[in-house]
C-alpha atoms as a PDB file:
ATOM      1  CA  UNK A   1      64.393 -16.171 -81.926  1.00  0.00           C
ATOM      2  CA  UNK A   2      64.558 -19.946 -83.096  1.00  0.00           C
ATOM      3  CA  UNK A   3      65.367 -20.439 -79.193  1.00  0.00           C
ATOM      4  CA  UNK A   4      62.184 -18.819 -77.960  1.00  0.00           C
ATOM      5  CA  UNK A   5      59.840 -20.969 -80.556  1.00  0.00           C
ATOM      6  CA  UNK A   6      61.224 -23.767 -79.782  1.00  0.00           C
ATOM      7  CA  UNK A   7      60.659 -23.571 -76.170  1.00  0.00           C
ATOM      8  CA  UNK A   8      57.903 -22.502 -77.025  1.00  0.00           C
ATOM      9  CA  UNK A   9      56.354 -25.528 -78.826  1.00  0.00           C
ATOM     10  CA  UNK A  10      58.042 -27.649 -76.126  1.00  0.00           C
ATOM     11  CA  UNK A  11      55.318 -26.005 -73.402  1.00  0.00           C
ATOM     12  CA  UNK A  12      52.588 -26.608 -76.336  1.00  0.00           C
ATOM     13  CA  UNK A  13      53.933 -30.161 -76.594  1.00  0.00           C
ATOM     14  CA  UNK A  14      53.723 -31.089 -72.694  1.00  0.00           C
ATOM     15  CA  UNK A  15      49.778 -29.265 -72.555  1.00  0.00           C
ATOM     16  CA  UNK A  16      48.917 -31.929 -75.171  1.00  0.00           C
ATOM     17  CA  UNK A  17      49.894 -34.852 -73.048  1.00  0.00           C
ATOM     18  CA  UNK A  18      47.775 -34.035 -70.268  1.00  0.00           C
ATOM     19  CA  UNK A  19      44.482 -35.462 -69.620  1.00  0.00           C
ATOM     20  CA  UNK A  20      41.446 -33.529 -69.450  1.00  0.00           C
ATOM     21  CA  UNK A  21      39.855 -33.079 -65.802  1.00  0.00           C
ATOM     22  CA  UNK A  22      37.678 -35.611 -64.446  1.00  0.00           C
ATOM     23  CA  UNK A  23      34.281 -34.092 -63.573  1.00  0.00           C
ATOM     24  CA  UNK A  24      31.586 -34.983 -60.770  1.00  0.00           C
ATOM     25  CA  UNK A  25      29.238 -37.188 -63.110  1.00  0.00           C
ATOM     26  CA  UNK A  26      26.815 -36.106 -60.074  1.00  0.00           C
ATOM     27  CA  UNK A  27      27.465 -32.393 -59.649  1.00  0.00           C
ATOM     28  CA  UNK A  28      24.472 -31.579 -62.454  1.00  0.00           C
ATOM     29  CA  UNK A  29      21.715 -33.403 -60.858  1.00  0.00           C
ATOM     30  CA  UNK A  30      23.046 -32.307 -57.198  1.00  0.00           C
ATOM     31  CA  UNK A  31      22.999 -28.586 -58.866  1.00  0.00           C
ATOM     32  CA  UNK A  32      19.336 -29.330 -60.313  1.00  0.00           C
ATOM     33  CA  UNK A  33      17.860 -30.754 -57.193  1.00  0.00           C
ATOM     34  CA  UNK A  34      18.460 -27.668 -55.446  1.00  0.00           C
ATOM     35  CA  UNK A  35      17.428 -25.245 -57.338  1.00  0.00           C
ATOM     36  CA  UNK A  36      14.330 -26.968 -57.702  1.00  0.00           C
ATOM     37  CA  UNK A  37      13.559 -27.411 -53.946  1.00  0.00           C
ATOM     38  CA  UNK A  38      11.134 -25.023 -52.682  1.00  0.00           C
ATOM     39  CA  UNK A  39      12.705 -22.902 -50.474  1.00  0.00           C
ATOM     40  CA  UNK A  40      10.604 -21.811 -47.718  1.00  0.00           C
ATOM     41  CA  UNK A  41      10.646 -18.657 -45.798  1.00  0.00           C
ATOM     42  CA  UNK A  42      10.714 -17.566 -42.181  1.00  0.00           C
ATOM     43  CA  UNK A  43       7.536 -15.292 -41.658  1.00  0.00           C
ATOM     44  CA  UNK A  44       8.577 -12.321 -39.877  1.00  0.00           C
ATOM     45  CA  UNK A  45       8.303 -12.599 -36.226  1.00  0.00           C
ATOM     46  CA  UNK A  46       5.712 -10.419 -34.761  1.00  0.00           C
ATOM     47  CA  UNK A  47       7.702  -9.650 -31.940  1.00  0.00           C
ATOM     48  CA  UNK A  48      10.410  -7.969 -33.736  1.00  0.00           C
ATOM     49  CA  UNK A  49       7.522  -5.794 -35.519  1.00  0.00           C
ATOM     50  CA  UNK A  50       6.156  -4.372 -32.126  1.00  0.00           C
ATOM     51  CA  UNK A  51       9.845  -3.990 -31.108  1.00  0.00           C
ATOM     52  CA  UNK A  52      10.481  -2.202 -34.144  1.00  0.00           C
ATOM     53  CA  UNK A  53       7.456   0.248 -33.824  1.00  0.00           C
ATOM     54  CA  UNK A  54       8.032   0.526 -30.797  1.00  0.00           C
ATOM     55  CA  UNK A  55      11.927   1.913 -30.901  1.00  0.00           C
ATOM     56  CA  UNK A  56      10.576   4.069 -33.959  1.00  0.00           C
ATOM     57  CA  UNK A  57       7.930   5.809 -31.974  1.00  0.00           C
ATOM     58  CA  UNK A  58       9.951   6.549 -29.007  1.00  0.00           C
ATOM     59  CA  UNK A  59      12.821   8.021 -31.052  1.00  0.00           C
ATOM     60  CA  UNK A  60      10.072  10.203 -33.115  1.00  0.00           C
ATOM     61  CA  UNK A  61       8.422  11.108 -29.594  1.00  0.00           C
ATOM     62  CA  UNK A  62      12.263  11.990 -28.460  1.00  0.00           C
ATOM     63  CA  UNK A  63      12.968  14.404 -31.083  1.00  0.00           C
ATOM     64  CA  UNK A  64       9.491  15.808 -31.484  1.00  0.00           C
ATOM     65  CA  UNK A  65      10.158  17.276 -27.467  1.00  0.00           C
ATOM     66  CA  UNK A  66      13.828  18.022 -27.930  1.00  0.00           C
ATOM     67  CA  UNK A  67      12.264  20.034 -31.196  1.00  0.00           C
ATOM     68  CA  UNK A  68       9.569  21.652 -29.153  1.00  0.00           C
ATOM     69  CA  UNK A  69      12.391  22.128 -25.962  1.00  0.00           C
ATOM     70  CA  UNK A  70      14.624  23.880 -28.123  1.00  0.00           C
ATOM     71  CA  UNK A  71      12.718  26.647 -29.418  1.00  0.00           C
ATOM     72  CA  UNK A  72      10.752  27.326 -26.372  1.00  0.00           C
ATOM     73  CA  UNK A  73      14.408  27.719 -24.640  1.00  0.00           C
ATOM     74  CA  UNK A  74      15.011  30.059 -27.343  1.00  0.00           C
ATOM     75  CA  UNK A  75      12.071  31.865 -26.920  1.00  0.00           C
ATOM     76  CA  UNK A  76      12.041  32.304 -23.592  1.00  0.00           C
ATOM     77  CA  UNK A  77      16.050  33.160 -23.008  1.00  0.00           C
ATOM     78  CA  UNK A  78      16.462  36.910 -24.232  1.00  0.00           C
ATOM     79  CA  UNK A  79      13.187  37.247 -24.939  1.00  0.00           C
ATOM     80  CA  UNK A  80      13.778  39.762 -27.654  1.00  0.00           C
ATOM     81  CA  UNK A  81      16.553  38.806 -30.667  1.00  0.00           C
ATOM     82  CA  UNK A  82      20.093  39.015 -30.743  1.00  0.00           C
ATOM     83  CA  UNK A  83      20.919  41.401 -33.301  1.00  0.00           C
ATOM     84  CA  UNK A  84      25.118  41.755 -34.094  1.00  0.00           C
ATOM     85  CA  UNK A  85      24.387  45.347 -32.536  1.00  0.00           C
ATOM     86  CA  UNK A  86      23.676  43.971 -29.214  1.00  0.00           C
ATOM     87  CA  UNK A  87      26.576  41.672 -29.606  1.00  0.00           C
ATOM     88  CA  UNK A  88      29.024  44.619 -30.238  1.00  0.00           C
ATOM     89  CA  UNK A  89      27.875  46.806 -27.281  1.00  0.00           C
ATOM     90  CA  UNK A  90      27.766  43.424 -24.917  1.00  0.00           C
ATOM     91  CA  UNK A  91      31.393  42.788 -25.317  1.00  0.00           C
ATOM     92  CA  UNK A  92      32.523  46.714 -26.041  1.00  0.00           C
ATOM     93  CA  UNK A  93      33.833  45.803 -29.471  1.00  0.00           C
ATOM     94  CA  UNK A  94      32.769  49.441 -30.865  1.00  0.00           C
ATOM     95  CA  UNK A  95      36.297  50.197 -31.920  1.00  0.00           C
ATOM     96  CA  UNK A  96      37.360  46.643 -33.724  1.00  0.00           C
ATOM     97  CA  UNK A  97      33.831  46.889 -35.318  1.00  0.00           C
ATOM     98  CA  UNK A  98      33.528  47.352 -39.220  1.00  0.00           C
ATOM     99  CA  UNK A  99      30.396  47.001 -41.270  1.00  0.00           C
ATOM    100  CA  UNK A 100      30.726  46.161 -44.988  1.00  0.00           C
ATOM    101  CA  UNK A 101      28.488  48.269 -46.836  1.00  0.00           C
END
């Protein structure tokens, strides 16, 4: 125990003979000056706004006739539903068939 204190107050005793950090005498007004210049902005390039709508319009023209595809296929495939009794005499499963009441 007297060991550890003492080697203890020898690390306490060699923090107290170092000097303090020199700072940048400069580094506040360097700080200052730029936060205080104006920053100015980049107006958005009309360019990348037409590009933009136009990429937008062609994916919402894309899935508005993959929408309208679909269900016309759908319609027009069987032309009446599919039904799980048309199912189970398509592929003859009449004896592995059980219907949960």
């Amino acid at each position: 125990m007297q060991e550890q204190e003492q080697w203890i107050n020898e690390v306490m005793g060699s923090l107290r003979k170092q000097q303090p950090a020199a700072g940048n005498p400069y580094l506040h007004t360097r700080v200052m000056a730029r936060l205080s210049a104006a920053t100015t902005r980049q107006p958005l390039q009309l360019k990348w706004v037409f590009a933009f709508t136009a990429v937008f319009v062609c994916m919402l023209l894309l899935n508005l006739l993959g929408w309208n595809g679909s269900s016309a296929a759908n319609n027009s495939a069987a032309g009446q539903p599919v039904d799980i009794e048309m199912v189970i005499n398509e592929y003859e499963l009449n004896n592995q068939y059980t219907s949960i009441p």
